[in-house]
N, C-alpha and C. Protein backbone atom coordinates (compact mmCIF):
# COMPACT_ATOMS: atom_id res chain seq x y z
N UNK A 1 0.82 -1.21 0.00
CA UNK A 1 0.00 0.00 0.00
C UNK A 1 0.85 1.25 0.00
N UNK A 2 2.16 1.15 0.32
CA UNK A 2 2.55 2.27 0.89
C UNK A 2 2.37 3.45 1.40
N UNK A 3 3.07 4.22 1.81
CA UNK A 3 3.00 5.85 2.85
C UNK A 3 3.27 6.74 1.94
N UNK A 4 2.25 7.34 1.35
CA UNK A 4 2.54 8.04 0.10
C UNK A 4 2.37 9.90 1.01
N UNK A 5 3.21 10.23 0.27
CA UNK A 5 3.56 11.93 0.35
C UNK A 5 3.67 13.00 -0.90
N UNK A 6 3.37 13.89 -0.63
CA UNK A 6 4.29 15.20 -1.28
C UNK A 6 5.08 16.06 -0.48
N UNK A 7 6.11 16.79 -1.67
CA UNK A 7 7.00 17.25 -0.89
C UNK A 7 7.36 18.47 -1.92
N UNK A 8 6.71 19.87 -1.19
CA UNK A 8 7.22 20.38 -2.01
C UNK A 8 8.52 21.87 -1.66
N UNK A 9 9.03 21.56 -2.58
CA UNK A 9 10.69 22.23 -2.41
C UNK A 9 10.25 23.81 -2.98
N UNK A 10 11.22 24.57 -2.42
CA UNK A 10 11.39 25.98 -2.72
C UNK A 10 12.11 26.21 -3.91
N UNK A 11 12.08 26.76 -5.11
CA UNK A 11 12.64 27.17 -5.72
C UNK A 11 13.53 28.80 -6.21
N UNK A 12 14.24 29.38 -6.52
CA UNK A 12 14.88 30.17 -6.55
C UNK A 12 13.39 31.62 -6.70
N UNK A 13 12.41 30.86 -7.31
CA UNK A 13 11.88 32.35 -7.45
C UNK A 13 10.95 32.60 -7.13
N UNK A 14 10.85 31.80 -5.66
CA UNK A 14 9.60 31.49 -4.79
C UNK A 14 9.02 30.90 -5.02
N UNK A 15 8.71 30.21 -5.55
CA UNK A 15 7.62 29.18 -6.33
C UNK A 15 7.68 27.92 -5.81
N UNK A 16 7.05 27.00 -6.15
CA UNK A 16 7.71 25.03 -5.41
C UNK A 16 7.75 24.67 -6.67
N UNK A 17 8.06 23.31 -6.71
CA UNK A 17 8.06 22.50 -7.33
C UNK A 17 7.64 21.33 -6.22
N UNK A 18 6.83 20.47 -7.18
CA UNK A 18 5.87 19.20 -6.14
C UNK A 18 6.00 17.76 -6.16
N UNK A 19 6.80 17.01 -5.42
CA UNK A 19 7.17 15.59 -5.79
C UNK A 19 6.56 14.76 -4.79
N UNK A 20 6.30 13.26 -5.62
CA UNK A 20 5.70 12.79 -4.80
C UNK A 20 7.02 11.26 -3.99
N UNK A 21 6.54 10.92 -3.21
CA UNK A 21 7.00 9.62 -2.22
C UNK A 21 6.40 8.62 -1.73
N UNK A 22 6.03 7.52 -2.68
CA UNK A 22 5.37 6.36 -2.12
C UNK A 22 5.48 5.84 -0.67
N UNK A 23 7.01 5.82 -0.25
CA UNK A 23 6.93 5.38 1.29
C UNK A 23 7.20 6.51 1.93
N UNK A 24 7.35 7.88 1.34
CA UNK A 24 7.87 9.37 2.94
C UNK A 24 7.06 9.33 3.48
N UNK A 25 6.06 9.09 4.16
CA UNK A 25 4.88 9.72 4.93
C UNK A 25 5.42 8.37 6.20
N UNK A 26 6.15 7.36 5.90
CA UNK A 26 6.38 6.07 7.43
C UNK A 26 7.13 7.12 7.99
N UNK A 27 6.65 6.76 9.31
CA UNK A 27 7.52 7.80 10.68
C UNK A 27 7.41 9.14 10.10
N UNK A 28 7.15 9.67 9.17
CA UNK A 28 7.67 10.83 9.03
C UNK A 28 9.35 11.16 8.43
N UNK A 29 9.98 9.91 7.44
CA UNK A 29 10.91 10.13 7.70
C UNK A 29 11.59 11.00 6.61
N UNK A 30 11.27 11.94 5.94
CA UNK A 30 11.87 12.56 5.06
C UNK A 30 12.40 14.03 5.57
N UNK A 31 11.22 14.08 6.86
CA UNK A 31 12.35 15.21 7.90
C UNK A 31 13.51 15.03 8.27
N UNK A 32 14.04 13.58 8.13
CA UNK A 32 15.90 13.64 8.93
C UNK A 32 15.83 13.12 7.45
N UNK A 33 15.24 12.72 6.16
CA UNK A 33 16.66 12.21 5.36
C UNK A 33 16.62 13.10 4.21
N UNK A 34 15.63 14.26 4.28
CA UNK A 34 16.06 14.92 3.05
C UNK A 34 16.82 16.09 3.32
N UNK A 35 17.79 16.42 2.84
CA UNK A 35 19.30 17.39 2.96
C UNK A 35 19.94 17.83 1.85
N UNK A 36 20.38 19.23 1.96
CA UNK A 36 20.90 19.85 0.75
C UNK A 36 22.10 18.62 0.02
N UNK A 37 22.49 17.46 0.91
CA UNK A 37 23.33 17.01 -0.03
C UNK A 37 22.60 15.28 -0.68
N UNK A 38 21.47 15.58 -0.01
CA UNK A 38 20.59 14.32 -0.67
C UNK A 38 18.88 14.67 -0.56
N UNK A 39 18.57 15.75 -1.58
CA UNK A 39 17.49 16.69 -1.69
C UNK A 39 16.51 15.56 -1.91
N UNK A 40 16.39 14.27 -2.66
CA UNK A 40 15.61 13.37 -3.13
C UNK A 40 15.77 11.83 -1.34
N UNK A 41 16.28 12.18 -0.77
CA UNK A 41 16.25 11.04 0.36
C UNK A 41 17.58 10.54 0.29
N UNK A 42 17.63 9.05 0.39
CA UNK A 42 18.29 8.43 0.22
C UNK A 42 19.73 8.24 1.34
N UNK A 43 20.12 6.95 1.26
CA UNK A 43 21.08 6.89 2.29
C UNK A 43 22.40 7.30 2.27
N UNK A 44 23.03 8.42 1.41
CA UNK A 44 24.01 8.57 0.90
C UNK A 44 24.21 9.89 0.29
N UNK A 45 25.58 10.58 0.13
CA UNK A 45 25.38 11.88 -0.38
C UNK A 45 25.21 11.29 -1.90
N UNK A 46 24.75 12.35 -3.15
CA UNK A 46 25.05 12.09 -4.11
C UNK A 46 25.19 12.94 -4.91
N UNK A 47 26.25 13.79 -5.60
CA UNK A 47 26.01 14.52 -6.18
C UNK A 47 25.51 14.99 -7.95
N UNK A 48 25.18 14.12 -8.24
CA UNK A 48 23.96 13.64 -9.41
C UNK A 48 22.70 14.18 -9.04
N UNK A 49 22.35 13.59 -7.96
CA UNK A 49 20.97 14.08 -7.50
C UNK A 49 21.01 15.47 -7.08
N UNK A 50 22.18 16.34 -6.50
CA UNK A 50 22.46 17.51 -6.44
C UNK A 50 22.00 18.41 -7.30
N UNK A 51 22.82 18.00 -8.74
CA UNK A 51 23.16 18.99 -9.78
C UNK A 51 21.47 18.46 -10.82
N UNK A 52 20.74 17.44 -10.01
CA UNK A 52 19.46 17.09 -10.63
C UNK A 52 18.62 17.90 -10.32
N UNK A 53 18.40 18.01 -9.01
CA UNK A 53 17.59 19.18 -7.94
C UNK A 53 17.88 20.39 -8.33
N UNK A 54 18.77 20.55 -8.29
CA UNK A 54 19.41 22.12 -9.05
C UNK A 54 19.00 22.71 -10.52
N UNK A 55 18.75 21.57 -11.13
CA UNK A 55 18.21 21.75 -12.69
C UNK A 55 16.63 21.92 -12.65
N UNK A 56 16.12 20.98 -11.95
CA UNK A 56 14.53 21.11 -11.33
C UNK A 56 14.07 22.34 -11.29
N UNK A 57 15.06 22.97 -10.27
CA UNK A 57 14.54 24.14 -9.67
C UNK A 57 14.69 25.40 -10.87
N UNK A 58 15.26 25.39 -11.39
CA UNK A 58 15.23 26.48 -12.43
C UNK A 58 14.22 25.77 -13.74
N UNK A 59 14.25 24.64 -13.98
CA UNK A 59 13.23 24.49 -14.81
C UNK A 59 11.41 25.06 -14.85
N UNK A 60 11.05 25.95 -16.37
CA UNK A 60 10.09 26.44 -16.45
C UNK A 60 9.21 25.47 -16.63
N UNK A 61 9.54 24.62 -18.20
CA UNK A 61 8.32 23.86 -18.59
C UNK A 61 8.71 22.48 -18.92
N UNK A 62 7.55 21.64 -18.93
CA UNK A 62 7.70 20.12 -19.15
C UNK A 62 8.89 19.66 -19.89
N UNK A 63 9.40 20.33 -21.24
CA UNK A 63 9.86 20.19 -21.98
C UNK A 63 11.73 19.79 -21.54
N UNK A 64 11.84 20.78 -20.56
CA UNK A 64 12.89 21.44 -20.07
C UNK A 64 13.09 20.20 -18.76
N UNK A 65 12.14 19.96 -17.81
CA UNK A 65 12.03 18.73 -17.20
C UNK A 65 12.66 17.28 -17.81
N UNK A 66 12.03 17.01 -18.81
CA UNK A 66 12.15 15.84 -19.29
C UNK A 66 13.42 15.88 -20.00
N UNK A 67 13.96 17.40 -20.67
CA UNK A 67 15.28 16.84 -20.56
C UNK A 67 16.55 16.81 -20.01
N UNK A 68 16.39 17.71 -18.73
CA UNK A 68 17.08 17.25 -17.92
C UNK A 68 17.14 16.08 -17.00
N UNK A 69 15.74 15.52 -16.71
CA UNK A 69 15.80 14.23 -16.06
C UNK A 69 16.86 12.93 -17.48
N UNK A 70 16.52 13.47 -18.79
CA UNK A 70 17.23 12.69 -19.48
C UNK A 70 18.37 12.69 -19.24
N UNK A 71 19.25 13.48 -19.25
CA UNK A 71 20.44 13.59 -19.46
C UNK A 71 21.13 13.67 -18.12
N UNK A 72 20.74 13.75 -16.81
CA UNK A 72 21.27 13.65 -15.61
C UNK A 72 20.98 12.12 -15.27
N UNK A 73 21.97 11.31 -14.90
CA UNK A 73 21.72 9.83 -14.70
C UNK A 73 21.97 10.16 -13.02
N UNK A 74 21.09 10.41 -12.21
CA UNK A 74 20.81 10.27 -11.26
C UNK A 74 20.53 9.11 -10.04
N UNK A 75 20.53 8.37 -9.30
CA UNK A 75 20.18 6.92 -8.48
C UNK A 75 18.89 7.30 -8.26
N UNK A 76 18.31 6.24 -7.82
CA UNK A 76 16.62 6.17 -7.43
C UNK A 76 16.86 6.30 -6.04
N UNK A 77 16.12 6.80 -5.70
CA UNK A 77 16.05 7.38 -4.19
C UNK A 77 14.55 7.55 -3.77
N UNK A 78 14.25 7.98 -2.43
CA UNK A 78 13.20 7.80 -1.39
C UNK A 78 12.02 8.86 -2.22
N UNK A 79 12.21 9.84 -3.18
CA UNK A 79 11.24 10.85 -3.55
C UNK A 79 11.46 10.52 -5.35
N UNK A 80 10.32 10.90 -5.88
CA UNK A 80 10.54 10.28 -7.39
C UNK A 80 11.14 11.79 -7.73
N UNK A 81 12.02 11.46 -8.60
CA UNK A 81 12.88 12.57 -8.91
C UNK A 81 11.84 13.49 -10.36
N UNK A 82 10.85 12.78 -11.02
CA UNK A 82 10.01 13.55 -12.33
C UNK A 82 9.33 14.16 -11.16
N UNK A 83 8.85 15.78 -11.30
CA UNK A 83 8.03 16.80 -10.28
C UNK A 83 6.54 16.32 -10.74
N UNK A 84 5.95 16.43 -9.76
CA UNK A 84 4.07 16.41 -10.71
C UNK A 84 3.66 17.77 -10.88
N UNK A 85 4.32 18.56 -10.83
CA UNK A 85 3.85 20.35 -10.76
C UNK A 85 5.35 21.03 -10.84
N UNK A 86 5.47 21.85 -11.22
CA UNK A 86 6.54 22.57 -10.88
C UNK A 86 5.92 24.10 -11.77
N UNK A 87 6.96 25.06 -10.57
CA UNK A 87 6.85 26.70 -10.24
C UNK A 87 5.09 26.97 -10.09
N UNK A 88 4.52 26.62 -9.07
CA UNK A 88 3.36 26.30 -8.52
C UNK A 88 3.71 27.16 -7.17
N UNK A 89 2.37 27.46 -6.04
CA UNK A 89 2.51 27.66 -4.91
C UNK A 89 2.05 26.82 -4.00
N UNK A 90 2.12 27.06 -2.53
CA UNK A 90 1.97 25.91 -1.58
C UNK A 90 0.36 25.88 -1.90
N UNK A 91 -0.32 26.84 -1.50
CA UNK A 91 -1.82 26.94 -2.22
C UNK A 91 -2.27 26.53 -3.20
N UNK A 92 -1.73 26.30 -4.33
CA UNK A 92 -2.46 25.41 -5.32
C UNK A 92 -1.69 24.19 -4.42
N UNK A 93 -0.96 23.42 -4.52
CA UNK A 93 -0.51 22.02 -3.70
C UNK A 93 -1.32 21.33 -3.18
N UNK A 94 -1.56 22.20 -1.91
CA UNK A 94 -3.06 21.74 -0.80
C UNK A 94 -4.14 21.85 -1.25
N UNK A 95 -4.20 22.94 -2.26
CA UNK A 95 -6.08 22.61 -2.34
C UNK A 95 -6.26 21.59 -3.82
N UNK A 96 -5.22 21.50 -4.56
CA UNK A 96 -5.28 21.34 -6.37
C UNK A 96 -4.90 19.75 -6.17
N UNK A 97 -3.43 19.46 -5.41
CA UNK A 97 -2.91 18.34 -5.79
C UNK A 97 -2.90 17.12 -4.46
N UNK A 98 -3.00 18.20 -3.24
CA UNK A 98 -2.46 17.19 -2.26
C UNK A 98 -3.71 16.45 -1.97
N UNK A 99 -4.35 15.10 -1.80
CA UNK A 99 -4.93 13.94 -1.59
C UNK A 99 -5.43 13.54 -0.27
N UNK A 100 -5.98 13.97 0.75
CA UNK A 100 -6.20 14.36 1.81
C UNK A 100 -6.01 12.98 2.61
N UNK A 101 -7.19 11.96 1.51
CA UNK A 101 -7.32 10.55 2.08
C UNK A 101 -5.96 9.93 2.19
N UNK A 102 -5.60 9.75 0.66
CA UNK A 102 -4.02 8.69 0.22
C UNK A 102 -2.78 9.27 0.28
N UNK A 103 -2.92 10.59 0.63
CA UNK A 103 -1.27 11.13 1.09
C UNK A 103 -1.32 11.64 2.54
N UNK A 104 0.01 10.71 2.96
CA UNK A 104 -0.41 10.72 4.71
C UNK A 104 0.47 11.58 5.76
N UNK A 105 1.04 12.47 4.66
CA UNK A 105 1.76 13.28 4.84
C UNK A 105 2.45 14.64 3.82
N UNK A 106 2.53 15.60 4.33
CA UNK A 106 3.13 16.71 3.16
C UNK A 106 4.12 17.49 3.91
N UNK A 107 5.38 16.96 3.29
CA UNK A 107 6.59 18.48 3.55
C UNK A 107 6.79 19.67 2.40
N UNK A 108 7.26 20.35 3.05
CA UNK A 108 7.60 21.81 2.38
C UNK A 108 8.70 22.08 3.15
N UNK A 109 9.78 22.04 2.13
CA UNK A 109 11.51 22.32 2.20
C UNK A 109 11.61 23.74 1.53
N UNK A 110 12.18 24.40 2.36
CA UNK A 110 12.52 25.67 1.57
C UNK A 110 13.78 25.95 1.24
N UNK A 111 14.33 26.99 1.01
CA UNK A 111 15.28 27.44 0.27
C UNK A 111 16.60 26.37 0.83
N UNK A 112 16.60 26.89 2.01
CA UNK A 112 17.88 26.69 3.32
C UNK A 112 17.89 25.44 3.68
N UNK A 113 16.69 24.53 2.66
CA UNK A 113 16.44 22.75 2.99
C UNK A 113 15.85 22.91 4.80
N UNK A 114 15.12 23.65 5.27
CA UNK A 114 14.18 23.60 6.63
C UNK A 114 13.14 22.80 6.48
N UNK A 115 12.98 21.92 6.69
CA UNK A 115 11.91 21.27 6.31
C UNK A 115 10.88 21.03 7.49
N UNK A 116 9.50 21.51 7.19
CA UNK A 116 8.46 21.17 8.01
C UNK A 116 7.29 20.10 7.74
N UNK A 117 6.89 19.10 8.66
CA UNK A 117 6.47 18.08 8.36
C UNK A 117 4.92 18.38 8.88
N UNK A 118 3.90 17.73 7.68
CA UNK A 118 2.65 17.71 8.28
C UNK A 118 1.99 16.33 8.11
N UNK A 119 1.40 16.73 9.21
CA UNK A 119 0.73 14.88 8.96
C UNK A 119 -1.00 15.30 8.67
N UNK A 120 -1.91 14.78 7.65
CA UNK A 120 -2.89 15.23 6.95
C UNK A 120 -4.06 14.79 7.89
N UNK A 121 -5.19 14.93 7.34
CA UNK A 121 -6.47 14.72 8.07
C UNK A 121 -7.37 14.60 7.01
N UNK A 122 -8.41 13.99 6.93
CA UNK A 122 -9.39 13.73 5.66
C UNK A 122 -10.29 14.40 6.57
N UNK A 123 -11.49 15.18 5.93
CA UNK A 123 -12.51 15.37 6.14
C UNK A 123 -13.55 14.20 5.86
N UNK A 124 -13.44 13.92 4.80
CA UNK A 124 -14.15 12.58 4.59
C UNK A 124 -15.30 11.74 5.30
N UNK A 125 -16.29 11.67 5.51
CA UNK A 125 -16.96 10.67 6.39
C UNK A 125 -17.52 9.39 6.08
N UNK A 126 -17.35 9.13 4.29
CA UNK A 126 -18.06 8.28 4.26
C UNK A 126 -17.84 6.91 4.59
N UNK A 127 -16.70 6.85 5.44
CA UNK A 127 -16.28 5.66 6.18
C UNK A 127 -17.10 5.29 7.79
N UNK A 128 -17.26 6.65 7.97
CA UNK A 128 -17.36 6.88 9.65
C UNK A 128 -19.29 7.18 9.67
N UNK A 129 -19.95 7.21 8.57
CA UNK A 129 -21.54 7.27 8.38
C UNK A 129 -22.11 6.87 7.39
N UNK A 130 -23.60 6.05 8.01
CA UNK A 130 -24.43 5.79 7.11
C UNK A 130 -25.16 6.43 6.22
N UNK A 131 -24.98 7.84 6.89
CA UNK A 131 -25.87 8.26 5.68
C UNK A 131 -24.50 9.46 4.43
N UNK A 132 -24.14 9.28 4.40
CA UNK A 132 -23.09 9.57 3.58
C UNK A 132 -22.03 8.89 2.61
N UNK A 133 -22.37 9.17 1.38
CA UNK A 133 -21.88 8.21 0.72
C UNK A 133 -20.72 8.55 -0.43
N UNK A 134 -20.05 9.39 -0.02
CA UNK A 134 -19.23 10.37 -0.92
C UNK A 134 -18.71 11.81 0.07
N UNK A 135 -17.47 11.29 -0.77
CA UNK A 135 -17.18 13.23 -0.17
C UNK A 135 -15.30 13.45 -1.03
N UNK A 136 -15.56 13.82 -1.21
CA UNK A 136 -13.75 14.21 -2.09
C UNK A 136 -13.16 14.28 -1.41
N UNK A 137 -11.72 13.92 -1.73
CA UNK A 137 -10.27 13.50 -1.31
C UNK A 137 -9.49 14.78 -0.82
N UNK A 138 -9.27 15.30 -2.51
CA UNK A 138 -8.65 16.44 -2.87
C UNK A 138 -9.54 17.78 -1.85
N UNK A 139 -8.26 18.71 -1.73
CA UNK A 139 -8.95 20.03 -1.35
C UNK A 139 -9.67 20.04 -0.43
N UNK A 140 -9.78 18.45 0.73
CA UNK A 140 -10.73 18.64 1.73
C UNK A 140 -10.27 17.95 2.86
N UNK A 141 -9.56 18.66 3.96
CA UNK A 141 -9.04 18.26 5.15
C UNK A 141 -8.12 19.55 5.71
N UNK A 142 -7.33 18.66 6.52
CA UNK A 142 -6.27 19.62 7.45
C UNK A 142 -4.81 19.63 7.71
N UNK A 143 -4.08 20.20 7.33
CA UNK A 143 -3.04 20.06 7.70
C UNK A 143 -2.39 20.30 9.05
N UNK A 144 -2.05 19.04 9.99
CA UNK A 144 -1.48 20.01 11.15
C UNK A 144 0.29 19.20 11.25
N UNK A 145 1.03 20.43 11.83
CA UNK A 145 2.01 20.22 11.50
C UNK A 145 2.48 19.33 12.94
N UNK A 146 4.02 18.27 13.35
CA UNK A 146 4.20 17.69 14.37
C UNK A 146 5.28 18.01 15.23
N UNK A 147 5.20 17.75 16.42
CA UNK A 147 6.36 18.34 17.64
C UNK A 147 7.17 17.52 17.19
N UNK A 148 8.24 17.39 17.59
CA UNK A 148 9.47 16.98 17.37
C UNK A 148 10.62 17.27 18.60
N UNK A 149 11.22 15.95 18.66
CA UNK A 149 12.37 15.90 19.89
C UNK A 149 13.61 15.45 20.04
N UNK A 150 14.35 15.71 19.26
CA UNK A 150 16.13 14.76 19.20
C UNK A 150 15.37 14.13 17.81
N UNK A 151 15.15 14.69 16.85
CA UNK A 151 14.82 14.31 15.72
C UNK A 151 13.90 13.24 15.65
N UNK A 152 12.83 12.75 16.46
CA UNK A 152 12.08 12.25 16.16
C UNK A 152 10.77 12.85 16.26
N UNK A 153 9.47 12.49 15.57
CA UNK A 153 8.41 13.24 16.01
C UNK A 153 7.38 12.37 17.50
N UNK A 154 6.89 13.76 17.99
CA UNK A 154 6.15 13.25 19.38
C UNK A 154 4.84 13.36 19.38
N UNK A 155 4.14 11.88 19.83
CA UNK A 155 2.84 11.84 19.66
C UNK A 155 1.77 11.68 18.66
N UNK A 156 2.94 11.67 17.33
CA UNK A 156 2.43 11.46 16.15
C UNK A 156 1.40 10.59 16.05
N UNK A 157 1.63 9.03 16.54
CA UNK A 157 0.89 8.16 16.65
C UNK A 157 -0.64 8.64 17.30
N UNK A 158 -0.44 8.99 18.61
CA UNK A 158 -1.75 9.67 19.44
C UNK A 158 -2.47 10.39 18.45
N UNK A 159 -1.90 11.18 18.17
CA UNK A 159 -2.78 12.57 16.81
C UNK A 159 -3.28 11.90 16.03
N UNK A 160 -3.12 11.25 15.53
CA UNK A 160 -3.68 10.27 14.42
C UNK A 160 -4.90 9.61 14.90
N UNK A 161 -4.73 8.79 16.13
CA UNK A 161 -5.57 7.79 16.62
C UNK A 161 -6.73 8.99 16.75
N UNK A 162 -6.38 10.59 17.74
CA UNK A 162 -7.32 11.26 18.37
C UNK A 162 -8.13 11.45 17.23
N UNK A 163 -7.61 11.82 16.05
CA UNK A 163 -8.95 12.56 14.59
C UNK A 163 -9.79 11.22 14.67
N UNK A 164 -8.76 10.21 14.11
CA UNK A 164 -9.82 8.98 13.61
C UNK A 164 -11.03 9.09 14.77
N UNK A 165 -10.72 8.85 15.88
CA UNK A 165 -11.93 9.04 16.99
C UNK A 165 -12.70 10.12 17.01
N UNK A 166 -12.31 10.93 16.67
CA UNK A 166 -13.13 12.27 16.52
C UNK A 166 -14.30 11.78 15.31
N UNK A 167 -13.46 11.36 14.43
CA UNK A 167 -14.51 11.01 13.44
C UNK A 167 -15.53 10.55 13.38
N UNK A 168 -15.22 9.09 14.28
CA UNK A 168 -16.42 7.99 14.38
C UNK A 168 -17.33 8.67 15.00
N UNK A 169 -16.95 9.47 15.97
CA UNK A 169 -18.37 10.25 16.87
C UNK A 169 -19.24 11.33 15.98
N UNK A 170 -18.57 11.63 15.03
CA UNK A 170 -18.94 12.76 14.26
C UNK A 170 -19.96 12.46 13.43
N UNK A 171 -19.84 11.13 12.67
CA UNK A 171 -20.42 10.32 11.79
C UNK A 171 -21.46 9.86 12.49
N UNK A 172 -21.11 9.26 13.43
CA UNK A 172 -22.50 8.87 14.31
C UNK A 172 -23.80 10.31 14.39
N UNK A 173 -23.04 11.16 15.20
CA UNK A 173 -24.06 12.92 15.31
C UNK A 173 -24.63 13.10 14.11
N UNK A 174 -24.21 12.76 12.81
CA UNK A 174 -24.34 13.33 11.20
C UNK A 174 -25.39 11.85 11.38
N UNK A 175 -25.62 10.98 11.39
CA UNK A 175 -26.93 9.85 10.82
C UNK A 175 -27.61 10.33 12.30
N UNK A 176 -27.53 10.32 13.52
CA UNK A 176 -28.21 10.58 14.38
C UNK A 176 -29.09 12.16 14.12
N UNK A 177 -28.68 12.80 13.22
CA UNK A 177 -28.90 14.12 13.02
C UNK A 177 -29.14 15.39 13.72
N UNK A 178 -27.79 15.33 14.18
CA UNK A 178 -27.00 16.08 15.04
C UNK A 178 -26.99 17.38 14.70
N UNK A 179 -25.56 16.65 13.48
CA UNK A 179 -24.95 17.57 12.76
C UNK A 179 -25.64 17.27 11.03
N UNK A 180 -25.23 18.38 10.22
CA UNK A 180 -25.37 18.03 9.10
C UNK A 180 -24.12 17.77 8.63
N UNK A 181 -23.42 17.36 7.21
CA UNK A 181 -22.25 17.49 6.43
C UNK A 181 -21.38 18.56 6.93
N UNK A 182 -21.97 19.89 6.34
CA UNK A 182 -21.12 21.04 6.69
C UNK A 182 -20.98 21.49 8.39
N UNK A 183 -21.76 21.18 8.84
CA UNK A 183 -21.77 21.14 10.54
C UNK A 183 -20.68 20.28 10.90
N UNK A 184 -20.33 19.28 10.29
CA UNK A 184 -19.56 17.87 11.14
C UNK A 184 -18.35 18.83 10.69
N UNK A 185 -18.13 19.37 9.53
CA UNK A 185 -16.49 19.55 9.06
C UNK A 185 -16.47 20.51 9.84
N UNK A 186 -17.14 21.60 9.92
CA UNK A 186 -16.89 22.78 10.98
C UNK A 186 -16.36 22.57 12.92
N UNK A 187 -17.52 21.14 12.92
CA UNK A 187 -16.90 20.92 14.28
C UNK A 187 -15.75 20.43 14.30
N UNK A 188 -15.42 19.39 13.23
CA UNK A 188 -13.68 18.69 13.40
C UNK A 188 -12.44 20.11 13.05
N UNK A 189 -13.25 21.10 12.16
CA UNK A 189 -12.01 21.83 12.63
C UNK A 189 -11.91 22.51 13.71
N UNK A 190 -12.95 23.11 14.52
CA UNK A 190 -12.58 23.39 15.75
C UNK A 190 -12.37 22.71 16.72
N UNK A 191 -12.41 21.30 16.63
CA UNK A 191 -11.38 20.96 17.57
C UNK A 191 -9.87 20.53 17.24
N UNK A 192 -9.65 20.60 16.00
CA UNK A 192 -8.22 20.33 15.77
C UNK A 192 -7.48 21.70 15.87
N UNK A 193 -8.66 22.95 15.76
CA UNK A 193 -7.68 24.20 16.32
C UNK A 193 -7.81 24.32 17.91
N UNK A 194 -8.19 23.50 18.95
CA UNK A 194 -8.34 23.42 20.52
C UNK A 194 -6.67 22.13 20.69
N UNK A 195 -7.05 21.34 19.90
CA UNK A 195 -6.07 20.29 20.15
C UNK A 195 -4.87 21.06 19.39
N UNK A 196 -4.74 21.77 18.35
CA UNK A 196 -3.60 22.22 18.25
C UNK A 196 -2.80 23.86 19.45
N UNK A 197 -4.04 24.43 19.84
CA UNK A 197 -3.83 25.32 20.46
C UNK A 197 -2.34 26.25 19.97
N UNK A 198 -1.65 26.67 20.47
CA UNK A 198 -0.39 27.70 19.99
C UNK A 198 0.88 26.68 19.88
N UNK A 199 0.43 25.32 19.99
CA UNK A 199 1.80 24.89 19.78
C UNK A 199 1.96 23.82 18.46
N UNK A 200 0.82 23.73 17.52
CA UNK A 200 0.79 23.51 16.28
C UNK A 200 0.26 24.25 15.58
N UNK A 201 0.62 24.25 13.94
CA UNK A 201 -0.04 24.76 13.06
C UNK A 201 -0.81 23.92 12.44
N UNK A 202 -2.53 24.52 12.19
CA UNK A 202 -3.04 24.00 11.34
C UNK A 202 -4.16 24.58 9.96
N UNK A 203 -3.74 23.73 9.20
CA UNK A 203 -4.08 24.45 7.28
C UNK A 203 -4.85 23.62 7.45
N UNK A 204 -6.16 24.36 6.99
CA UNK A 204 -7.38 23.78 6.37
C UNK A 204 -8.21 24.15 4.93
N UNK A 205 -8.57 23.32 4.32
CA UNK A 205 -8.78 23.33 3.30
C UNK A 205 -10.22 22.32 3.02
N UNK A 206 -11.00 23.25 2.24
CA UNK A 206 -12.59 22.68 2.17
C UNK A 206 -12.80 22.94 0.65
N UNK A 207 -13.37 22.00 -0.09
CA UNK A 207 -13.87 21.96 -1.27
C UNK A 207 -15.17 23.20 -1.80
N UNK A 208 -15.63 23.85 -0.39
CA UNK A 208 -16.70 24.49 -0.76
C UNK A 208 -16.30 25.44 0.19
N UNK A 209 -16.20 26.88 -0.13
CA UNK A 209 -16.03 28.26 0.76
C UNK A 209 -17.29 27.82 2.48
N UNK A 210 -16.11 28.29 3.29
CA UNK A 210 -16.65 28.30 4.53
C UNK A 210 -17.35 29.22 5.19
């Protein structure tokens, strides 16, 4: 199944470029392995993948992509080195590309390679209620970002477990008719801004103006 991610990097003229990672989103681990001297993961410096990343980032259009991925023989590493977007902003990313359900995680590396890790949230219910039978992927959830301690992240696991639970109760209120649709998403984000309080950040993003 894998731990699928995006990751998107800073480019010289503010802009990202957007790659994806079948397994970055396990542990979180593309916060300790992606580095100005191994921008794509991987266990090793390489400087192929260097002067690859480097070409990325100044590349305008598809054209220009494809042939520098040609002609740089690069190693396969932890992030697919072809971009799915490039000179894009974090805002189109989250609402256009990032996958709320199947990507279980999104970094954003900037210039200086800082990388901040978020772990995602689906709005989604039609797992968690009967009377709901649909709801989009894309453009509809939360981003909250994770503590971190001697390079590992803290509580990650808990945060995860707490939404899913949030959910099931939510879904239940929504067929009990509690809440409606737009009622349930409104309540899960206010409590992921109580549970995040001042010591996380959290991006939200809804398919339909709030």
């Amino acid at each position: 199944m894998g731990h699928r991610a995006l990751i998107a990097y800073e480019r010289p003229d503010s802009l990202y470029n957007c790659h994806y990672s079948h397994w970055g989103a396990c542990n979180l681990r593309l916060k300790r392995d992606i580095t100005p001297e191994r921008p794509f993961g991987g266990d090793r410096d390489n400087e192929a993948a260097r002067c690859l990343f480097d070409a990325l980032a100044e590349a305008t259009t598809d054209e220009t992509v494809n042939r520098v991925l040609k002609e740089t023989a690069a190693p396969q590493s932890q992030v697919d080195q072809h971009p799915l977007v490039i000179g894009t902003t974090i805002e189109t990313i989250i609402t256009e590309h990032l996958d709320y359900l199947h990507h279980e995680a999104f970094y954003v590396v900037d210039a200086e390679f800082e990388i901040t890790a978020y772990r995602t949230h689906w709005f989604g219910l039609q797992y968690d209620s009967r009377t709901i039978e649909h709801a989009p992927t894309v453009g509809n959830g939360a981003l909250r970002t994770v503590r971190w301690y001697d390079g590992e992240p803290v509580g990650d696991g808990f945060a995860q477990g707490e939404f899913r639970a949030l959910k099931a109760v939510v879904g239940e209120m929504v067929d009990q008719g509690v809440f409606s649709p737009a009622e349930a998403v409104e309540y899960m984000c206010k409590k992921l801004d109580a549970w995040a309080g001042t010591r996380d950040e959290i991006l939200v993003r809804t398919p339909v103006e709030r």
